[in-house]
N, C-alpha and C. Protein backbone atom coordinates (compact mmCIF):
# COMPACT_ATOMS: atom_id res chain seq x y z
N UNK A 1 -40.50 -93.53 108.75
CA UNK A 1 -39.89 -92.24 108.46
C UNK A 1 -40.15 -91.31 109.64
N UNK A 2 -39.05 -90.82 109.73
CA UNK A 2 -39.40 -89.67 111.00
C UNK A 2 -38.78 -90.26 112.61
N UNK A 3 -38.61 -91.41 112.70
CA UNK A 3 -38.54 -92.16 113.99
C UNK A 3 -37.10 -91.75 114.09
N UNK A 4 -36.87 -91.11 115.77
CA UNK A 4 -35.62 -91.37 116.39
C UNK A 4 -35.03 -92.17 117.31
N UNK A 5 -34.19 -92.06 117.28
CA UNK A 5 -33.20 -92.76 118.87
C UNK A 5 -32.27 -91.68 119.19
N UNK A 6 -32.51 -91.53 120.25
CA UNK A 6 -31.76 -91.11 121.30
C UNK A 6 -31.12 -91.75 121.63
N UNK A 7 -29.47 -91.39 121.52
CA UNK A 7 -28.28 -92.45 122.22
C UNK A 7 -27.29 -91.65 123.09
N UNK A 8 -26.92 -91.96 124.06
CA UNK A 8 -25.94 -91.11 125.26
C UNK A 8 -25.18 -92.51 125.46
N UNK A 9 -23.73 -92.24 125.38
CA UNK A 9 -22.82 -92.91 126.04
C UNK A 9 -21.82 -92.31 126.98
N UNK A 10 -21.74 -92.99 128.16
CA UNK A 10 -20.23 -92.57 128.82
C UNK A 10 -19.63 -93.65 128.88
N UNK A 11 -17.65 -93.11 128.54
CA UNK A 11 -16.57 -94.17 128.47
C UNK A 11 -16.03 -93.43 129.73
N UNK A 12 -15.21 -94.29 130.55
CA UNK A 12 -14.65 -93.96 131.54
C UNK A 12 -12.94 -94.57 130.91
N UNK A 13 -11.81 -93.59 130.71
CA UNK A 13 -10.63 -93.45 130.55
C UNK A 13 -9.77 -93.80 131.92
N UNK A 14 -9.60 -95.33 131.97
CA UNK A 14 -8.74 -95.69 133.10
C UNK A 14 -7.25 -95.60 133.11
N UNK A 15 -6.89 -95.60 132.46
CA UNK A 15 -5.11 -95.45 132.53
C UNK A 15 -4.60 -95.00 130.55
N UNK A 16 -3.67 -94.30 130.27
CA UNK A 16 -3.31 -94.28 128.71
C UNK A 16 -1.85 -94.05 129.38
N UNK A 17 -0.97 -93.77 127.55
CA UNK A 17 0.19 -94.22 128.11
C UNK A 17 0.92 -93.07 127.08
N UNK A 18 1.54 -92.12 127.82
CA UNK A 18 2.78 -91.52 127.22
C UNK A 18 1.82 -90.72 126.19
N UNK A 19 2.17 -90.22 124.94
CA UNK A 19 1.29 -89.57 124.13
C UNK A 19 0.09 -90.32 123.22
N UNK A 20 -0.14 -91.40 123.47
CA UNK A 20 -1.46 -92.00 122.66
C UNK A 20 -2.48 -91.20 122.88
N UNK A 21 -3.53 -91.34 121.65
CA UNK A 21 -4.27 -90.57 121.96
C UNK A 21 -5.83 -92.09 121.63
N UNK A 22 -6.65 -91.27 121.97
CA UNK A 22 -7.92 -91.73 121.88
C UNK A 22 -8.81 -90.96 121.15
N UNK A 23 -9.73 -92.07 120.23
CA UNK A 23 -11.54 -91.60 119.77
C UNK A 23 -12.15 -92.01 120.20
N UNK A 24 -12.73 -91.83 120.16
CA UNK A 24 -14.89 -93.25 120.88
C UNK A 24 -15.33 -92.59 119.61
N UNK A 25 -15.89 -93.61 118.84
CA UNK A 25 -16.87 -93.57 117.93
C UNK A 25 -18.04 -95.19 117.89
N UNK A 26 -19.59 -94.12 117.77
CA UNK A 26 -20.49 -95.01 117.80
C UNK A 26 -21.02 -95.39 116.36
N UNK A 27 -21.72 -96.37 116.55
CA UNK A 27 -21.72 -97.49 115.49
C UNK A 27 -23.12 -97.75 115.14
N UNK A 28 -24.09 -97.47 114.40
CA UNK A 28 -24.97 -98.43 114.17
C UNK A 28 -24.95 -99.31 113.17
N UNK A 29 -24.75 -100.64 113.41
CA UNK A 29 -24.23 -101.94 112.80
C UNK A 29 -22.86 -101.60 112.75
N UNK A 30 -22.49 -101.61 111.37
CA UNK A 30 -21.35 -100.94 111.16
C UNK A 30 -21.21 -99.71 110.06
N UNK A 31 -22.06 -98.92 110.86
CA UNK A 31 -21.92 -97.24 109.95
C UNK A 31 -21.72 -96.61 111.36
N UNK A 32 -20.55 -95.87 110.83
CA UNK A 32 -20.35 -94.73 111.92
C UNK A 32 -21.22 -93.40 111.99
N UNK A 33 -21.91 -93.41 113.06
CA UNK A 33 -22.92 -92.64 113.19
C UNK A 33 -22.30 -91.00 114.11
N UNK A 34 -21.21 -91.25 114.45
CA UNK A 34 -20.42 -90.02 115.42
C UNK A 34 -19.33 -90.43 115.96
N UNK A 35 -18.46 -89.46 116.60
CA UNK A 35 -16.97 -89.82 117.01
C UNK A 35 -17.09 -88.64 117.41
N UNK A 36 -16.10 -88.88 118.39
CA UNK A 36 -15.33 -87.84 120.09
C UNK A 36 -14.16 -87.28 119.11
N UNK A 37 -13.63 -86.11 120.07
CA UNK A 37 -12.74 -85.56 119.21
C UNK A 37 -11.53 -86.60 119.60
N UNK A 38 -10.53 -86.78 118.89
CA UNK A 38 -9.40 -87.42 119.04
C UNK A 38 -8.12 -86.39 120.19
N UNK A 39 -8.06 -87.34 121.46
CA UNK A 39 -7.70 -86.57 122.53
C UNK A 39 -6.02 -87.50 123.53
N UNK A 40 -5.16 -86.81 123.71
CA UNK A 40 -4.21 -86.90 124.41
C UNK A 40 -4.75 -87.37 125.77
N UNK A 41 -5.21 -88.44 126.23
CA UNK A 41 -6.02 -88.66 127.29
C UNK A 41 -4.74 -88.37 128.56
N UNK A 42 -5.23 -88.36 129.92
CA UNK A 42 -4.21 -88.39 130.82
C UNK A 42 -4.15 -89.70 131.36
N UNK A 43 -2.52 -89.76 131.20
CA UNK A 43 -1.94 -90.89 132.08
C UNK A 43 -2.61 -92.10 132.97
N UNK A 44 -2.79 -91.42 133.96
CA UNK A 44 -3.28 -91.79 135.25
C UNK A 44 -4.87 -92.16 135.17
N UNK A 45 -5.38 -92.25 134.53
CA UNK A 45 -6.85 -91.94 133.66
C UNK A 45 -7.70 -90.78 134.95
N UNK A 46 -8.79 -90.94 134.30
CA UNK A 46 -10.07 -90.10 135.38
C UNK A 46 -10.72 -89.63 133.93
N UNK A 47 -9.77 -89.24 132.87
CA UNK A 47 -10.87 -88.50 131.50
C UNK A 47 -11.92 -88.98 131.09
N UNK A 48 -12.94 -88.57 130.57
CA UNK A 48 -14.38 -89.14 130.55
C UNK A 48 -14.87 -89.06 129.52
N UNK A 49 -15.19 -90.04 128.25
CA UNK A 49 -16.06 -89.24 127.10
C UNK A 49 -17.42 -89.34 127.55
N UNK A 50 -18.26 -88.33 126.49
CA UNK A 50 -19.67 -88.39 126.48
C UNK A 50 -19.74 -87.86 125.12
N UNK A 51 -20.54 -88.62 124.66
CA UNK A 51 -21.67 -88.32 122.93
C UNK A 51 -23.20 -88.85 123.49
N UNK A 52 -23.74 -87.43 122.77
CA UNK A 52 -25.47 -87.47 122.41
C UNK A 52 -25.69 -87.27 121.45
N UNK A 53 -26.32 -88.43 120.27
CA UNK A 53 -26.66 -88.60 119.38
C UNK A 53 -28.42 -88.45 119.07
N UNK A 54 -29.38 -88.26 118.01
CA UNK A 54 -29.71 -88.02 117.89
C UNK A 54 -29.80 -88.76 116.09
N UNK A 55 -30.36 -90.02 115.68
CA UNK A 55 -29.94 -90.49 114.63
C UNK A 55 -31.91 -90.53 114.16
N UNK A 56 -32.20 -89.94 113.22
CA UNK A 56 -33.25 -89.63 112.18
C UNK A 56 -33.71 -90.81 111.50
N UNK A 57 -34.44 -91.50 111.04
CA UNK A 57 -34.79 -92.32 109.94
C UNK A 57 -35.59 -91.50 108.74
N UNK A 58 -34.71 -91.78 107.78
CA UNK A 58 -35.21 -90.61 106.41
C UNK A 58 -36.45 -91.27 105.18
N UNK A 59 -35.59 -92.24 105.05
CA UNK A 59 -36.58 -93.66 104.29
C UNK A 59 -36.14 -94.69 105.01
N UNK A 60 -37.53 -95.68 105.25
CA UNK A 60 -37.10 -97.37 105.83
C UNK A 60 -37.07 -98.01 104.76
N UNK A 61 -37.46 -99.18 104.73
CA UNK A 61 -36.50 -100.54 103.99
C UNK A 61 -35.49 -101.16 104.47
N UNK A 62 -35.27 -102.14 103.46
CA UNK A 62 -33.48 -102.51 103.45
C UNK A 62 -32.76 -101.95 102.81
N UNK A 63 -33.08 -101.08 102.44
CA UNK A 63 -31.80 -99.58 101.93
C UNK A 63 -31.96 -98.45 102.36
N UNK A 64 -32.57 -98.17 103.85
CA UNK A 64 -33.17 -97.00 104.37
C UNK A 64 -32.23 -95.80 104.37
N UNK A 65 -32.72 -94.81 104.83
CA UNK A 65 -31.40 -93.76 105.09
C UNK A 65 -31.56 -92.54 106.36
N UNK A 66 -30.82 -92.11 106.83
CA UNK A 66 -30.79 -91.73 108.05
C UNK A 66 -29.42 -90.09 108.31
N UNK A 67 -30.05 -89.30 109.07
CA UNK A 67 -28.93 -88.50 109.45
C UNK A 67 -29.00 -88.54 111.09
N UNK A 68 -27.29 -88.40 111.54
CA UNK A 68 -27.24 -88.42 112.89
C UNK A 68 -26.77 -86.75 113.13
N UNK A 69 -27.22 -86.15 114.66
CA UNK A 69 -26.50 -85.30 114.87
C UNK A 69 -26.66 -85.32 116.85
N UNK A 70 -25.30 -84.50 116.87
CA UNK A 70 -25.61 -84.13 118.46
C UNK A 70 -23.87 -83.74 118.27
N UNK A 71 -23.80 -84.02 119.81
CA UNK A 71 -22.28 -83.85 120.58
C UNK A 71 -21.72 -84.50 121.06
N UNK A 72 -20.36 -84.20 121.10
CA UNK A 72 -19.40 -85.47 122.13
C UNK A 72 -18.09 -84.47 122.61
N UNK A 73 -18.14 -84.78 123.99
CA UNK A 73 -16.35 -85.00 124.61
C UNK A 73 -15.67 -85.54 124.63
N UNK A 74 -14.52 -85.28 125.05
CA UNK A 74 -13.64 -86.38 125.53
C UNK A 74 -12.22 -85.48 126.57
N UNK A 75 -12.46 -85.71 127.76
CA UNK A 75 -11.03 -85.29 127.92
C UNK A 75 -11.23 -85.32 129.99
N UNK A 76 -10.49 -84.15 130.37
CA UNK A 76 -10.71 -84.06 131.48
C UNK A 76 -11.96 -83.17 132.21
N UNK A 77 -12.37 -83.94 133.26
CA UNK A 77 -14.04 -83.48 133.55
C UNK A 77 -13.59 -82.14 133.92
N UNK A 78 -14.89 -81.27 133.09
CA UNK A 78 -15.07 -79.68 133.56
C UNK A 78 -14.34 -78.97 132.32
N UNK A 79 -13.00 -79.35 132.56
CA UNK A 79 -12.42 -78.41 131.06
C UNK A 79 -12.53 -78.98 129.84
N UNK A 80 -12.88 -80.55 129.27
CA UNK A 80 -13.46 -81.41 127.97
C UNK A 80 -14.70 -79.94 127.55
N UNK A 81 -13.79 -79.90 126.32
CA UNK A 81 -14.86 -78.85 124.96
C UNK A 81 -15.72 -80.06 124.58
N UNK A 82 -17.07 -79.54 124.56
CA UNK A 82 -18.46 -80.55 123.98
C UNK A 82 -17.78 -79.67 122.28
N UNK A 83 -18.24 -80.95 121.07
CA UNK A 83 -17.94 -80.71 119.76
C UNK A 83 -18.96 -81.30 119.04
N UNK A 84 -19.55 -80.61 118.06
CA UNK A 84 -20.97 -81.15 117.17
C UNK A 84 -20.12 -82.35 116.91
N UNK A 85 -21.09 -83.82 116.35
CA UNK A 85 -20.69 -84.71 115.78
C UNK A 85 -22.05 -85.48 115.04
N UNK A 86 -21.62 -85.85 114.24
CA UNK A 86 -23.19 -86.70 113.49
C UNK A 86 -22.64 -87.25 112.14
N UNK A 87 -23.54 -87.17 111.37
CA UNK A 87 -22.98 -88.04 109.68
C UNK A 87 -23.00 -86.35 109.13
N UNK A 88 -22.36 -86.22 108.33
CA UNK A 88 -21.79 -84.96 107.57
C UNK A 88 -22.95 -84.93 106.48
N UNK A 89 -22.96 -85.95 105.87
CA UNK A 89 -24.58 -85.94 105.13
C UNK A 89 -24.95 -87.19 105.30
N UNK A 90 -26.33 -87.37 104.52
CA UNK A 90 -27.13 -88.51 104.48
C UNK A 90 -26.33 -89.98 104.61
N UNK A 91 -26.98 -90.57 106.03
CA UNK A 91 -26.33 -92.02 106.04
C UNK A 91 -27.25 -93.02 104.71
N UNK A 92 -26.64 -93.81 104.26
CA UNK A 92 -27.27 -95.16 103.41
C UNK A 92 -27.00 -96.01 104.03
N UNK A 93 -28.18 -96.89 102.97
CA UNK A 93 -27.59 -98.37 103.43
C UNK A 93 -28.48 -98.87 104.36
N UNK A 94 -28.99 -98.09 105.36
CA UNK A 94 -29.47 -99.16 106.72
C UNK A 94 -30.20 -99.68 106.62
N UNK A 95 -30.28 -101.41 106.86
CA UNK A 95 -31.78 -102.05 106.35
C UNK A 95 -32.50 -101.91 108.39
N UNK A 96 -33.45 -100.79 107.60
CA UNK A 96 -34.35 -101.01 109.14
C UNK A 96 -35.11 -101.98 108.95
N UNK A 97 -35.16 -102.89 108.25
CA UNK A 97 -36.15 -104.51 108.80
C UNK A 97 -35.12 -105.47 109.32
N UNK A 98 -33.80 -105.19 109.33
CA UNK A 98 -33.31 -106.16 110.21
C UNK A 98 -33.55 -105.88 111.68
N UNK A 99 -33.91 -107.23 112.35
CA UNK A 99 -33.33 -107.00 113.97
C UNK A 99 -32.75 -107.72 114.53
N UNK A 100 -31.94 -107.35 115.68
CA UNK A 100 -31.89 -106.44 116.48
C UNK A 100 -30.95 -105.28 115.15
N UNK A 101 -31.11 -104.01 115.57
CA UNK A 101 -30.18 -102.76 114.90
C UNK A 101 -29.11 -103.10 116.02
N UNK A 102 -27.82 -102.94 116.24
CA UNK A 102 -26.98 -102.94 117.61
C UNK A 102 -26.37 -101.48 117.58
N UNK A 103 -26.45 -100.97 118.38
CA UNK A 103 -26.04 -99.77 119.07
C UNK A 103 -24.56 -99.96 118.91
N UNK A 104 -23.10 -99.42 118.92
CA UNK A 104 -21.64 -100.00 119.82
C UNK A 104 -21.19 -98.44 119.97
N UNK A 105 -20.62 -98.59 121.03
CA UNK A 105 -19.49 -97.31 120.72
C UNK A 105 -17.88 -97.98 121.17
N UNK A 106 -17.05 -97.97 120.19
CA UNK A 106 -16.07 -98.31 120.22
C UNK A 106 -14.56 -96.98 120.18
N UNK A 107 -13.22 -97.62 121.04
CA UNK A 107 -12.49 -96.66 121.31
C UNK A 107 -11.29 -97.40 120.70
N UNK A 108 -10.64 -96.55 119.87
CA UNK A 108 -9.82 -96.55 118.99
C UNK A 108 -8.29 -95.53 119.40
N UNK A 109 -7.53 -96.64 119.93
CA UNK A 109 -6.14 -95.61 119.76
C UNK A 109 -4.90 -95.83 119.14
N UNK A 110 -4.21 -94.66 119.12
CA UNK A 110 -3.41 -94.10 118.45
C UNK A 110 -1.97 -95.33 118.04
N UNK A 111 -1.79 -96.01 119.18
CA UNK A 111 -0.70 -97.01 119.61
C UNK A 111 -1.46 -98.27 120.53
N UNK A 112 -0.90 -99.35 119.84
CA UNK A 112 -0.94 -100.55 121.11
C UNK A 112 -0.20 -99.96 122.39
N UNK A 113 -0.77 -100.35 123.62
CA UNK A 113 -0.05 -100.43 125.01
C UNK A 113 -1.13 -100.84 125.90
N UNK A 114 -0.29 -101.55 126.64
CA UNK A 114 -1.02 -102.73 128.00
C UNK A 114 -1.77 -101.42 128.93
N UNK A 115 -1.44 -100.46 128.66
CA UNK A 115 -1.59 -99.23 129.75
C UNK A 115 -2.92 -98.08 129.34
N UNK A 116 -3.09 -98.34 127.89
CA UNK A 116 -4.24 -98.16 127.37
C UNK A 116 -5.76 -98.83 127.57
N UNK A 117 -6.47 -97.70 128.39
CA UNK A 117 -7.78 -98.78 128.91
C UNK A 117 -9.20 -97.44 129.09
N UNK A 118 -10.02 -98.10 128.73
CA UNK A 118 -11.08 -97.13 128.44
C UNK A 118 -12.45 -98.25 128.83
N UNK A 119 -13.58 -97.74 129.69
CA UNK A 119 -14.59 -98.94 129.83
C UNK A 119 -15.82 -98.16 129.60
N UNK A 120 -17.00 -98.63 128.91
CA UNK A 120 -18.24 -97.75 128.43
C UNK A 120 -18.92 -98.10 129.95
N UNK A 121 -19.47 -97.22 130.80
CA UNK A 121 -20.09 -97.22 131.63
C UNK A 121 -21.50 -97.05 131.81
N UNK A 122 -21.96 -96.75 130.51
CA UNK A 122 -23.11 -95.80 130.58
C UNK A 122 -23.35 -96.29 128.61
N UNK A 123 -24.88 -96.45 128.49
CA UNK A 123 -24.89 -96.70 127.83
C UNK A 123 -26.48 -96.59 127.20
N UNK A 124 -27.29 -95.43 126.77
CA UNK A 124 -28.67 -95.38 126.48
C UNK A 124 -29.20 -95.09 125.59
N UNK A 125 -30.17 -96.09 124.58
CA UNK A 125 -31.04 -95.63 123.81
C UNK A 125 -32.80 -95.70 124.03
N UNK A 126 -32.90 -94.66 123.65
CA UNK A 126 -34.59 -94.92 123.71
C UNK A 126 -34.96 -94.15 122.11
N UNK A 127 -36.27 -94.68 121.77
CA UNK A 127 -36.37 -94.48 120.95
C UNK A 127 -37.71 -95.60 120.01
């Protein structure tokens, strides 16, 4: 109880296509622990997300429970608005005696296209 992780990711936005848009949302196992705002990325790419998470352990077990909080971007460097993101309330469910826990942050868009491309560059937990 009480134990954190610290998680920072950067996605690097290489090319999108026409109006698709993009999320990055991170994952522990499979509970969504935060998500980028959903963004009109540019074309040509260069847009950049970043989320800092901040995920709590409330009770352990194999039914532990947990709240996340921090921030995330997504857009073009310098003018991308940072936006709170975390679990809205109490996560369930997490068995902290399994291991490994896996970290993911995954990017989710709007439309299939060959022209849609996003790569996690950056990727840290401590904790």
């Amino acid at each position: 109880v009480g134990q954190e992780l610290n998680i920072f990711s950067r996605v690097d936005v290489t090319s999108g296509n026409g109006t698709d848009t993009l999320v990055l949302k991170a994952y522990l196992g499979s509970t969504l622990i935060g998500q980028s705002p959903t963004v009109d990325v540019t074309n040509g790419g260069g847009d950049i997300g970043l989320m800092r998470l901040l995920l709590t352990a409330r009770t352990v077990g194999n039914a532990g429970t947990a709240y996340a909080a921090g921030d995330s971007a997504l857009g073009v460097p310098v003018t991308a608005t940072m936006r709170a993101t975390g679990s809205a309330s109490e996560i369930t469910a997490i068995d902290w005696t399994a291991a490994p826990q896996t970290i993911s942050i995954k990017g989710t868009w709007s439309a299939a296209s060959a022209s849609n491309s996003c790569k996690l560059t950056m990727l840290t937990v401590k904790g």
